[in-house]
PDB file of N, CA and C in Angstrom:
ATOM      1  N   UNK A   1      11.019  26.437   4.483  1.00  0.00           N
ATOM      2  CA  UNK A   1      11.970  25.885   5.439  1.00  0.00           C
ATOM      3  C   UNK A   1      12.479  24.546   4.917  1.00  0.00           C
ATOM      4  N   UNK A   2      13.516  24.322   4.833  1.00  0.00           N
ATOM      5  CA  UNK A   2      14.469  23.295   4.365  1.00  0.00           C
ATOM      6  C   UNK A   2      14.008  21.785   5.782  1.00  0.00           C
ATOM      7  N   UNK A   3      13.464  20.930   4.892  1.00  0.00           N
ATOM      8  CA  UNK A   3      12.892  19.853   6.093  1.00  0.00           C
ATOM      9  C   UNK A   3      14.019  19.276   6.444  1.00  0.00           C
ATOM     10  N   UNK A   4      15.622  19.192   6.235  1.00  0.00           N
ATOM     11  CA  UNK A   4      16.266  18.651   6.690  1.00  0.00           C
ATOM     12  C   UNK A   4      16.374  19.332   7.641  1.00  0.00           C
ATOM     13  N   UNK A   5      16.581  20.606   7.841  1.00  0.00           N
ATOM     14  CA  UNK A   5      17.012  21.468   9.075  1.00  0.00           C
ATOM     15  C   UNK A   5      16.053  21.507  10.078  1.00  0.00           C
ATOM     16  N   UNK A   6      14.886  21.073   9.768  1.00  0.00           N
ATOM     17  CA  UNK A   6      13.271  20.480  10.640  1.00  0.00           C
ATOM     18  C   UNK A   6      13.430  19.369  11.668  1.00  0.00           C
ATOM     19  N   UNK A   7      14.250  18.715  11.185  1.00  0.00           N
ATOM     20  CA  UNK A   7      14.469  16.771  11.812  1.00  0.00           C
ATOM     21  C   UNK A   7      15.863  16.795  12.691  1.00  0.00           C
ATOM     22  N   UNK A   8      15.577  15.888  13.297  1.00  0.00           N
ATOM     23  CA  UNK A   8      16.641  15.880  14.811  1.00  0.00           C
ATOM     24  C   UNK A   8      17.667  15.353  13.746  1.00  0.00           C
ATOM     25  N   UNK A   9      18.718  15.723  14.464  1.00  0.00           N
ATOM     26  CA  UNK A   9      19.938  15.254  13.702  1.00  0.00           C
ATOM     27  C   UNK A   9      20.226  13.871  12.892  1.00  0.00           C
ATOM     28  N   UNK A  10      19.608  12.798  13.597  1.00  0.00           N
ATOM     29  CA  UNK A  10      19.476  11.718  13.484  1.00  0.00           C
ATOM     30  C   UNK A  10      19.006  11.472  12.345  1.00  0.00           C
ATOM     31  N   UNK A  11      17.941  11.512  12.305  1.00  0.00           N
ATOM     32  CA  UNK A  11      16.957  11.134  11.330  1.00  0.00           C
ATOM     33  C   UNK A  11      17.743  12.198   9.917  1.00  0.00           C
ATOM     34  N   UNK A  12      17.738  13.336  10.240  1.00  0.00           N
ATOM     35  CA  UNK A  12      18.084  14.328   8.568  1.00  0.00           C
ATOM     36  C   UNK A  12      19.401  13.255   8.109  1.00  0.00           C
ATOM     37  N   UNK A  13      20.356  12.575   8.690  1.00  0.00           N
ATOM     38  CA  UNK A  13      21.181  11.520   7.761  1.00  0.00           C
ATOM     39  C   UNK A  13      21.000  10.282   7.359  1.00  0.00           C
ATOM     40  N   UNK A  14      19.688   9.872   7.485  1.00  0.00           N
ATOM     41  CA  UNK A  14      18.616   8.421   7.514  1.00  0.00           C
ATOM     42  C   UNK A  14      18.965   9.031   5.826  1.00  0.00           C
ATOM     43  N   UNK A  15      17.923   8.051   4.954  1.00  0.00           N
ATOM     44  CA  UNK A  15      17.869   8.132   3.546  1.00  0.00           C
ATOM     45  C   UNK A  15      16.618   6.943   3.867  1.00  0.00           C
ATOM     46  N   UNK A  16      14.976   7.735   3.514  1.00  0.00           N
ATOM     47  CA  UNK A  16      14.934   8.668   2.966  1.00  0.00           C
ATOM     48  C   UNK A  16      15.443   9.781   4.101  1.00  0.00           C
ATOM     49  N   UNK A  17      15.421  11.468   3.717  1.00  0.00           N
ATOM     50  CA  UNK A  17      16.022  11.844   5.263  1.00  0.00           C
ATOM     51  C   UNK A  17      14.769  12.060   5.676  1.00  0.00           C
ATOM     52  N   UNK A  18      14.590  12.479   7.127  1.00  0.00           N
ATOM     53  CA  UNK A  18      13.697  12.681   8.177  1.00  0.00           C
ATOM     54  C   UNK A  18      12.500  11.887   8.090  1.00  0.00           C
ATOM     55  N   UNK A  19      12.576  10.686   7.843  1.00  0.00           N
ATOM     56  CA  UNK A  19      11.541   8.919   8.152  1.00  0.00           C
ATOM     57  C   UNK A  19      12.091   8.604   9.104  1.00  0.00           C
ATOM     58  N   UNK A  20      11.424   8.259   9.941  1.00  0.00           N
ATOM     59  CA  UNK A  20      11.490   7.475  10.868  1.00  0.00           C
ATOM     60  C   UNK A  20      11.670   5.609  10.572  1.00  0.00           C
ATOM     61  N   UNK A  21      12.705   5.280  10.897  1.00  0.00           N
ATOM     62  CA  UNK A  21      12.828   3.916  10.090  1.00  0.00           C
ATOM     63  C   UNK A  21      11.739   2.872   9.871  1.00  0.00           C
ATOM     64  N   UNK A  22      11.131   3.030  10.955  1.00  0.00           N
ATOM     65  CA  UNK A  22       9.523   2.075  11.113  1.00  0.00           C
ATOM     66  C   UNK A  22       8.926   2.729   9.625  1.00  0.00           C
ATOM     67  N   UNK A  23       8.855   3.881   9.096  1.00  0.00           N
ATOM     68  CA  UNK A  23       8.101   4.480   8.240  1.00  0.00           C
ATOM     69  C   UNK A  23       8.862   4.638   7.060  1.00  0.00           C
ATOM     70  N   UNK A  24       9.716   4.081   6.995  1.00  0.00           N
ATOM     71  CA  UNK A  24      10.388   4.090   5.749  1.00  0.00           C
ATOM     72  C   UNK A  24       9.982   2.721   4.558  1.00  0.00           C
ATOM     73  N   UNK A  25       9.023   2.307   4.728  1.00  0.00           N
ATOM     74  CA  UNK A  25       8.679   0.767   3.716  1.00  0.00           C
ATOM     75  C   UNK A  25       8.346   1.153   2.886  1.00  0.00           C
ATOM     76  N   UNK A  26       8.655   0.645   1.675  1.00  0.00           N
ATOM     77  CA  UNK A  26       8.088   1.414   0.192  1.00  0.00           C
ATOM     78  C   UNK A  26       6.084   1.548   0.584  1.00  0.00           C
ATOM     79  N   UNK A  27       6.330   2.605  -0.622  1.00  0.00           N
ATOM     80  CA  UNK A  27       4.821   3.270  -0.743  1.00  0.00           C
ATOM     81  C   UNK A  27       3.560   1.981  -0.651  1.00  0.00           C
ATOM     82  N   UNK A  28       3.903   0.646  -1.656  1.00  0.00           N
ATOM     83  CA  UNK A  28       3.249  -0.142  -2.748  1.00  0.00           C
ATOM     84  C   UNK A  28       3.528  -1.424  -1.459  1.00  0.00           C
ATOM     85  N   UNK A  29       2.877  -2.297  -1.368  1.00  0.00           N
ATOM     86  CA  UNK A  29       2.650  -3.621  -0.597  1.00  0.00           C
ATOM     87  C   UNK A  29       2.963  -4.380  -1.960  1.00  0.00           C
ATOM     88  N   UNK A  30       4.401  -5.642  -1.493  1.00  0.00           N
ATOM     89  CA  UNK A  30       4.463  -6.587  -2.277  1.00  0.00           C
ATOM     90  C   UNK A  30       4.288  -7.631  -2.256  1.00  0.00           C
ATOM     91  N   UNK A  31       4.266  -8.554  -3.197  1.00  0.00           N
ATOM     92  CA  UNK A  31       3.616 -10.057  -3.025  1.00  0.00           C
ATOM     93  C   UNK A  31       4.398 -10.824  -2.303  1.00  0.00           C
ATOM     94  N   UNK A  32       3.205 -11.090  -1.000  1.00  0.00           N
ATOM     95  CA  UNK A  32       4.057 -11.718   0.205  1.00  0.00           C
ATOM     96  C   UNK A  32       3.791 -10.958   1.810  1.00  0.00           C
ATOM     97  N   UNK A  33       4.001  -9.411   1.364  1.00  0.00           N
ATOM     98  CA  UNK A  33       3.599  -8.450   2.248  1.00  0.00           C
ATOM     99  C   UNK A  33       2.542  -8.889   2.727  1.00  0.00           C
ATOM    100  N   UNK A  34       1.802  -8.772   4.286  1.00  0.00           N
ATOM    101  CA  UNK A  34       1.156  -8.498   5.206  1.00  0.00           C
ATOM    102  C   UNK A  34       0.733  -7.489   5.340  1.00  0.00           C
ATOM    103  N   UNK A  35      -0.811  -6.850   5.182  1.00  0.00           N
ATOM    104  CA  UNK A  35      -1.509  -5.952   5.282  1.00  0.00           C
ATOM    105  C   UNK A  35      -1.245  -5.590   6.722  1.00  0.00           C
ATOM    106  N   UNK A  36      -1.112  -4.432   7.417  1.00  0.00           N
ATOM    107  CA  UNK A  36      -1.249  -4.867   9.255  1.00  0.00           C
ATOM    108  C   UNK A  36      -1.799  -3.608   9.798  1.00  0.00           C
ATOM    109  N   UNK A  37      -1.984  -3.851  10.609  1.00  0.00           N
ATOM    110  CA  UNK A  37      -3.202  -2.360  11.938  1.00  0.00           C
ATOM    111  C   UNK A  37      -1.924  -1.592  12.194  1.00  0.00           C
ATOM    112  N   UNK A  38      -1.116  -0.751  10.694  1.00  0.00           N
ATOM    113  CA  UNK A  38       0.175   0.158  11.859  1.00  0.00           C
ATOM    114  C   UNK A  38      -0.389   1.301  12.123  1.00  0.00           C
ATOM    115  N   UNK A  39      -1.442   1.739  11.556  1.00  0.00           N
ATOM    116  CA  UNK A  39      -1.988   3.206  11.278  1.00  0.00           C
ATOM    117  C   UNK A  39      -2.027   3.311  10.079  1.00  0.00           C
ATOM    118  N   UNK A  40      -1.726   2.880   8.609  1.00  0.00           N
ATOM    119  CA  UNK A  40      -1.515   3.022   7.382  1.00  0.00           C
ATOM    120  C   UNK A  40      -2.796   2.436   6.929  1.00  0.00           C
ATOM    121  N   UNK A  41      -2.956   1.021   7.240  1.00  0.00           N
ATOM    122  CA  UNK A  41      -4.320   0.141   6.659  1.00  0.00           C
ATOM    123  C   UNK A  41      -5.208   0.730   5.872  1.00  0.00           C
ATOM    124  N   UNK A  42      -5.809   2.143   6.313  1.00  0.00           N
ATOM    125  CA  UNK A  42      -6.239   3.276   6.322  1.00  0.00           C
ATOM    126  C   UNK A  42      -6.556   3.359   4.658  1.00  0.00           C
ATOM    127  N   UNK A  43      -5.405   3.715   4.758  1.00  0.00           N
ATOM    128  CA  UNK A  43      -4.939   4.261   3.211  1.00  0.00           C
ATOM    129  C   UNK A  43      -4.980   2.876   1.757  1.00  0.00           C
ATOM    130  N   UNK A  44      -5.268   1.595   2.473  1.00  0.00           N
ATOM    131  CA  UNK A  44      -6.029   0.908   1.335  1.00  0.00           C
ATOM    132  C   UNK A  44      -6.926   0.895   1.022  1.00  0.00           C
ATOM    133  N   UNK A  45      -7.899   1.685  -0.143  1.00  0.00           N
ATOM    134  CA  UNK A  45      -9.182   1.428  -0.717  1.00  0.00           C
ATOM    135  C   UNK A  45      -9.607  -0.309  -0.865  1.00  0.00           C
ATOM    136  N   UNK A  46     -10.409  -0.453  -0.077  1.00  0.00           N
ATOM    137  CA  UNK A  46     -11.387  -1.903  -0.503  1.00  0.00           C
ATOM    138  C   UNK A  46     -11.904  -1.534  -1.955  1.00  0.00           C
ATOM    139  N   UNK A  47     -11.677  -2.546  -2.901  1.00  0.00           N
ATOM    140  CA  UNK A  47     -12.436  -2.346  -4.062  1.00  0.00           C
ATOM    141  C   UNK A  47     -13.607  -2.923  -3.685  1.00  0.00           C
ATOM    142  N   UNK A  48     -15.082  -2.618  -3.910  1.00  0.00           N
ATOM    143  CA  UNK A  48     -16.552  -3.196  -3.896  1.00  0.00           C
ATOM    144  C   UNK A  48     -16.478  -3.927  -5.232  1.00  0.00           C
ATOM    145  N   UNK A  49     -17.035  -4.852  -5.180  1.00  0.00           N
ATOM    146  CA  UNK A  49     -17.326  -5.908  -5.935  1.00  0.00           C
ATOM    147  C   UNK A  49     -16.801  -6.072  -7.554  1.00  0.00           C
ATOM    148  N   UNK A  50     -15.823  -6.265  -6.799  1.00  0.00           N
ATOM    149  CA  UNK A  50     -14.788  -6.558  -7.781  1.00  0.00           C
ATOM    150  C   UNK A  50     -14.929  -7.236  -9.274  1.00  0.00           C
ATOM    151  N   UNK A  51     -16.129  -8.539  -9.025  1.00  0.00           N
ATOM    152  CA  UNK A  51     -16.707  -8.824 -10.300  1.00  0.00           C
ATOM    153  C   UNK A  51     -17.502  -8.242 -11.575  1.00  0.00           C
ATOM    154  N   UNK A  52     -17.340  -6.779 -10.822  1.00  0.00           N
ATOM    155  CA  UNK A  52     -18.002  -5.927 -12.435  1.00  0.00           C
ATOM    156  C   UNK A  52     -16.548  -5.241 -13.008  1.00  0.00           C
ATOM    157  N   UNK A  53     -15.656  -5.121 -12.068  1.00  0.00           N
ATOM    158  CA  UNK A  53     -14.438  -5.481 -13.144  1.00  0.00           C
ATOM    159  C   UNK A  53     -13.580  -5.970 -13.635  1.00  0.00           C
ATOM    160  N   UNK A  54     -14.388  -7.308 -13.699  1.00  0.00           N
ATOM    161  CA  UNK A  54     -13.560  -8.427 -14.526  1.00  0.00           C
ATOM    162  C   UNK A  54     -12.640  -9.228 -13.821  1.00  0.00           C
ATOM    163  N   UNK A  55     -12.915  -8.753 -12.096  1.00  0.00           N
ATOM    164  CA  UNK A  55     -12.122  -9.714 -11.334  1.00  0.00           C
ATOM    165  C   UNK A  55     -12.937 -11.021 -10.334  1.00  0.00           C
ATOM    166  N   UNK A  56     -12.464 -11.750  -9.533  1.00  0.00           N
ATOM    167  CA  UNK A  56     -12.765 -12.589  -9.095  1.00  0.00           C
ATOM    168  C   UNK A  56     -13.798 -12.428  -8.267  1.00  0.00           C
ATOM    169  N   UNK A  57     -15.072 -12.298  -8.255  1.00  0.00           N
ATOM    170  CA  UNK A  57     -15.780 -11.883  -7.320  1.00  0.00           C
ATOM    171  C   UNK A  57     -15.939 -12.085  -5.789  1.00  0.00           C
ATOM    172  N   UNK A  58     -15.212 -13.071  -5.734  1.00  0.00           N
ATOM    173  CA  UNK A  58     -14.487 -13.636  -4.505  1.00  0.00           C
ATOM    174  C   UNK A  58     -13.576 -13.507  -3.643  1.00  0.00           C
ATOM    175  N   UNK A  59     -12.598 -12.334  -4.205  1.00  0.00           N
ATOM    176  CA  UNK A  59     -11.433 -12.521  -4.176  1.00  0.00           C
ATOM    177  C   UNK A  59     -12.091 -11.149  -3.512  1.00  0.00           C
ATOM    178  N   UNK A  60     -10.591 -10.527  -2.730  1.00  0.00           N
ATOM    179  CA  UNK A  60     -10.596  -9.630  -1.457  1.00  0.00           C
ATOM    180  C   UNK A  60      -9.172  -8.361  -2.648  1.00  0.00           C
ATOM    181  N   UNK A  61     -10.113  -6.978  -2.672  1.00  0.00           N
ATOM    182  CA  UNK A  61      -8.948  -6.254  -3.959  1.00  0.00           C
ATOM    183  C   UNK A  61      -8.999  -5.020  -2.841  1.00  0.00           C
ATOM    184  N   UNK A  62      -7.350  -4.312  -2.832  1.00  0.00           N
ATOM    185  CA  UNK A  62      -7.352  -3.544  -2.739  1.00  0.00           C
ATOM    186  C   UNK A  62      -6.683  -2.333  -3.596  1.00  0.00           C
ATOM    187  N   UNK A  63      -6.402  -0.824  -3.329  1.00  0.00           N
ATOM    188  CA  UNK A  63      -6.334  -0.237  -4.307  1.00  0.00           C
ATOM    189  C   UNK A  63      -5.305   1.130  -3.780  1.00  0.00           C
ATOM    190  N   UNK A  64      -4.147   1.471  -3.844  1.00  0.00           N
ATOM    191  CA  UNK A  64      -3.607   2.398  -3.658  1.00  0.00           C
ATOM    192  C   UNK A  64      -2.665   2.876  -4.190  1.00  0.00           C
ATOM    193  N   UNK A  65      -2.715   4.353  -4.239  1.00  0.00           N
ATOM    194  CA  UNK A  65      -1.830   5.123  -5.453  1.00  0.00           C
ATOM    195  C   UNK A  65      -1.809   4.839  -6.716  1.00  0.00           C
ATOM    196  N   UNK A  66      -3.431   4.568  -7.571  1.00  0.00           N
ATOM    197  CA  UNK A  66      -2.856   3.586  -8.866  1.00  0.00           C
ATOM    198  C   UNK A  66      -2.777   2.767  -8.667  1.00  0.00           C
ATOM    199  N   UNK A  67      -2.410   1.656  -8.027  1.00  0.00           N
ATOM    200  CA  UNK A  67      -2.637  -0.091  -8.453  1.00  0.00           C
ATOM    201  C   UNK A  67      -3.355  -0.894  -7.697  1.00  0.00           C
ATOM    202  N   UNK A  68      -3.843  -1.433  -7.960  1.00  0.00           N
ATOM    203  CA  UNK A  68      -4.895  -2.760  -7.535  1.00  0.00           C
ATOM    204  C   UNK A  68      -3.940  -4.078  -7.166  1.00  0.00           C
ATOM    205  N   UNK A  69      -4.637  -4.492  -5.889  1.00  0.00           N
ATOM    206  CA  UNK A  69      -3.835  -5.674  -5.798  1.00  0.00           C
ATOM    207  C   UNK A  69      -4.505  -6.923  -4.827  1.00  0.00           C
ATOM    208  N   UNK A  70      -4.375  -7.864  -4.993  1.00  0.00           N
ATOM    209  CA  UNK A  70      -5.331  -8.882  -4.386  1.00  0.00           C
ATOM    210  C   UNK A  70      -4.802  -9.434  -3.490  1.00  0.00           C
ATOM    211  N   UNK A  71      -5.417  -9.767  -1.733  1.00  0.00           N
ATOM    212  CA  UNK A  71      -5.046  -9.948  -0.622  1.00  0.00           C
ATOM    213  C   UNK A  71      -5.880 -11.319  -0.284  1.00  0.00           C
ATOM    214  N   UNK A  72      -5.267 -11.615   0.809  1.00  0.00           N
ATOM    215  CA  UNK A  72      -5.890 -12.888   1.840  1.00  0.00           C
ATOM    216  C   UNK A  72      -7.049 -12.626   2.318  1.00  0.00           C
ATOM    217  N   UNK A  73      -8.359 -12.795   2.070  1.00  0.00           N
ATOM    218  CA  UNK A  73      -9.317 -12.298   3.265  1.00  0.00           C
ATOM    219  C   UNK A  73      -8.843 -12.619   4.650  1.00  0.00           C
ATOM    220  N   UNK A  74      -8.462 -13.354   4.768  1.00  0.00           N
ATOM    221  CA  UNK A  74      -7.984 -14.272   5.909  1.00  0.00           C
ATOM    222  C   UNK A  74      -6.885 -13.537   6.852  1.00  0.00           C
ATOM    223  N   UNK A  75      -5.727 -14.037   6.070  1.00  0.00           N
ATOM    224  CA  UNK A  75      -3.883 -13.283   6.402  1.00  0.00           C
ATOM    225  C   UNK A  75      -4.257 -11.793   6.026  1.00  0.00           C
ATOM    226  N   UNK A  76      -4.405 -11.471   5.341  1.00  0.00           N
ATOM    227  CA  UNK A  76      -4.393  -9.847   4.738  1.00  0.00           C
ATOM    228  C   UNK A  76      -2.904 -10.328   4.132  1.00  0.00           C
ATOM    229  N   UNK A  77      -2.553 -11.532   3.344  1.00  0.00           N
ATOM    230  CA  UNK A  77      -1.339 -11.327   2.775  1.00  0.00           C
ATOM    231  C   UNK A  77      -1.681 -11.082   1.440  1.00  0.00           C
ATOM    232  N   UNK A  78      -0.790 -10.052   0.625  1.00  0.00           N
ATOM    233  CA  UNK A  78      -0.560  -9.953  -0.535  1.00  0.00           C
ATOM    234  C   UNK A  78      -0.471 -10.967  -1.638  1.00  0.00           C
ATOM    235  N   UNK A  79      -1.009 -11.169  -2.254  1.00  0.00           N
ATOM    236  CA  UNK A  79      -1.507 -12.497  -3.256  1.00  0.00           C
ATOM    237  C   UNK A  79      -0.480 -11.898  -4.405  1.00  0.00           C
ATOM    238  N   UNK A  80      -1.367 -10.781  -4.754  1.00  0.00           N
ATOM    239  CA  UNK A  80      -1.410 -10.646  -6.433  1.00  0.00           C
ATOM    240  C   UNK A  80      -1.056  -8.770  -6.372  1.00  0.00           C
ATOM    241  N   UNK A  81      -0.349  -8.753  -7.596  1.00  0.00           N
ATOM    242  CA  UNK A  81      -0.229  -6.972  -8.235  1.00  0.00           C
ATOM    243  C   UNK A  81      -0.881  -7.336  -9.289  1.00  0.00           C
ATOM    244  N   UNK A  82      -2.379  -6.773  -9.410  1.00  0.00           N
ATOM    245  CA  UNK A  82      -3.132  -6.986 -10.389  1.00  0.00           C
ATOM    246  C   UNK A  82      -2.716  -5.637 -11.729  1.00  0.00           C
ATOM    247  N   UNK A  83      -2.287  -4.598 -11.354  1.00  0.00           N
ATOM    248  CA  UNK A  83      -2.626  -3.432 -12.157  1.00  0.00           C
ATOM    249  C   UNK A  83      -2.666  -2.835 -12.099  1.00  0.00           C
ATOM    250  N   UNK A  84      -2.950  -1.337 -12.818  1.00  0.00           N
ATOM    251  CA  UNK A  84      -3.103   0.185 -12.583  1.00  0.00           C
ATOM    252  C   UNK A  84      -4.514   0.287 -12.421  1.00  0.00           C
ATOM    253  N   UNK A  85      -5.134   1.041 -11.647  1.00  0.00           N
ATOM    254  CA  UNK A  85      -6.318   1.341 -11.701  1.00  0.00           C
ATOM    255  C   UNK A  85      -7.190   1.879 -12.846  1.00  0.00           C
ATOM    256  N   UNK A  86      -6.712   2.541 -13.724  1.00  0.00           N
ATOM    257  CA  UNK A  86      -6.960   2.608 -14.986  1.00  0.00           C
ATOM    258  C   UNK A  86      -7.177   1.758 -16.060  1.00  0.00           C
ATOM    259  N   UNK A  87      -6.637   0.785 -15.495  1.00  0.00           N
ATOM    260  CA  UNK A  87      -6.235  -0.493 -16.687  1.00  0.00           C
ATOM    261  C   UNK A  87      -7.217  -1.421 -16.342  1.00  0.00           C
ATOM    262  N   UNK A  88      -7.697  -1.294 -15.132  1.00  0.00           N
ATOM    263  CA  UNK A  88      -8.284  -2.343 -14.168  1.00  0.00           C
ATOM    264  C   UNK A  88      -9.467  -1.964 -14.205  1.00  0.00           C
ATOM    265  N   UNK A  89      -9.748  -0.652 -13.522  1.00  0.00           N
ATOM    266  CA  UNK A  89     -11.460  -0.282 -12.814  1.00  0.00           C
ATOM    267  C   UNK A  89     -12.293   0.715 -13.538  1.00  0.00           C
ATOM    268  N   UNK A  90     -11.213   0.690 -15.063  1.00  0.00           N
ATOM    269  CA  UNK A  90     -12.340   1.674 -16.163  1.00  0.00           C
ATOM    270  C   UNK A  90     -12.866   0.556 -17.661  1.00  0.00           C
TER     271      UNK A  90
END
């Protein structure tokens, strides 16, 4: 079934089509971005102790789709795009 023909009219001429605009923010959190409770949070891996790979042991890492990236403990703001997970956590 063709997902445009799935979605209320509305939404199938949005771009991307059938997102809901609230849900349309890129995949990747950028530096600056705010981590936040939308229902997504979810989907950031906490890295555990980050100092066995070569990062700040201090520092607050998270990890999704492939890249690592370092947050506020505090704000949950986006600090840092550390990397690919590959590059990073092997």
């Amino acid at each position: 079934m063709d997902v445009v023909r799935s979605c209320p009219p509305g939404l199938a001429k949005k771009s991307p089509a059938c997102v809901p605009p609230g849900l349309a923010k890129t995949a990747h959190p950028e530096v600056g971005d705010v981590l936040e409770e939308d229902g997504f949070l979810s989907r950031y891996i906490l890295v555990r102790d980050p100092g066995y790979y070569g990062l700040d042991p201090y520092g607050t890492y998270y990890r999704i789709d492939g890249q690592v990236f370092q947050v506020d403990r505090t704000t949950q703001t986006v600090l840092a795009l550390i990397g690919s997970v590959s590059r990073v956590l092997n």
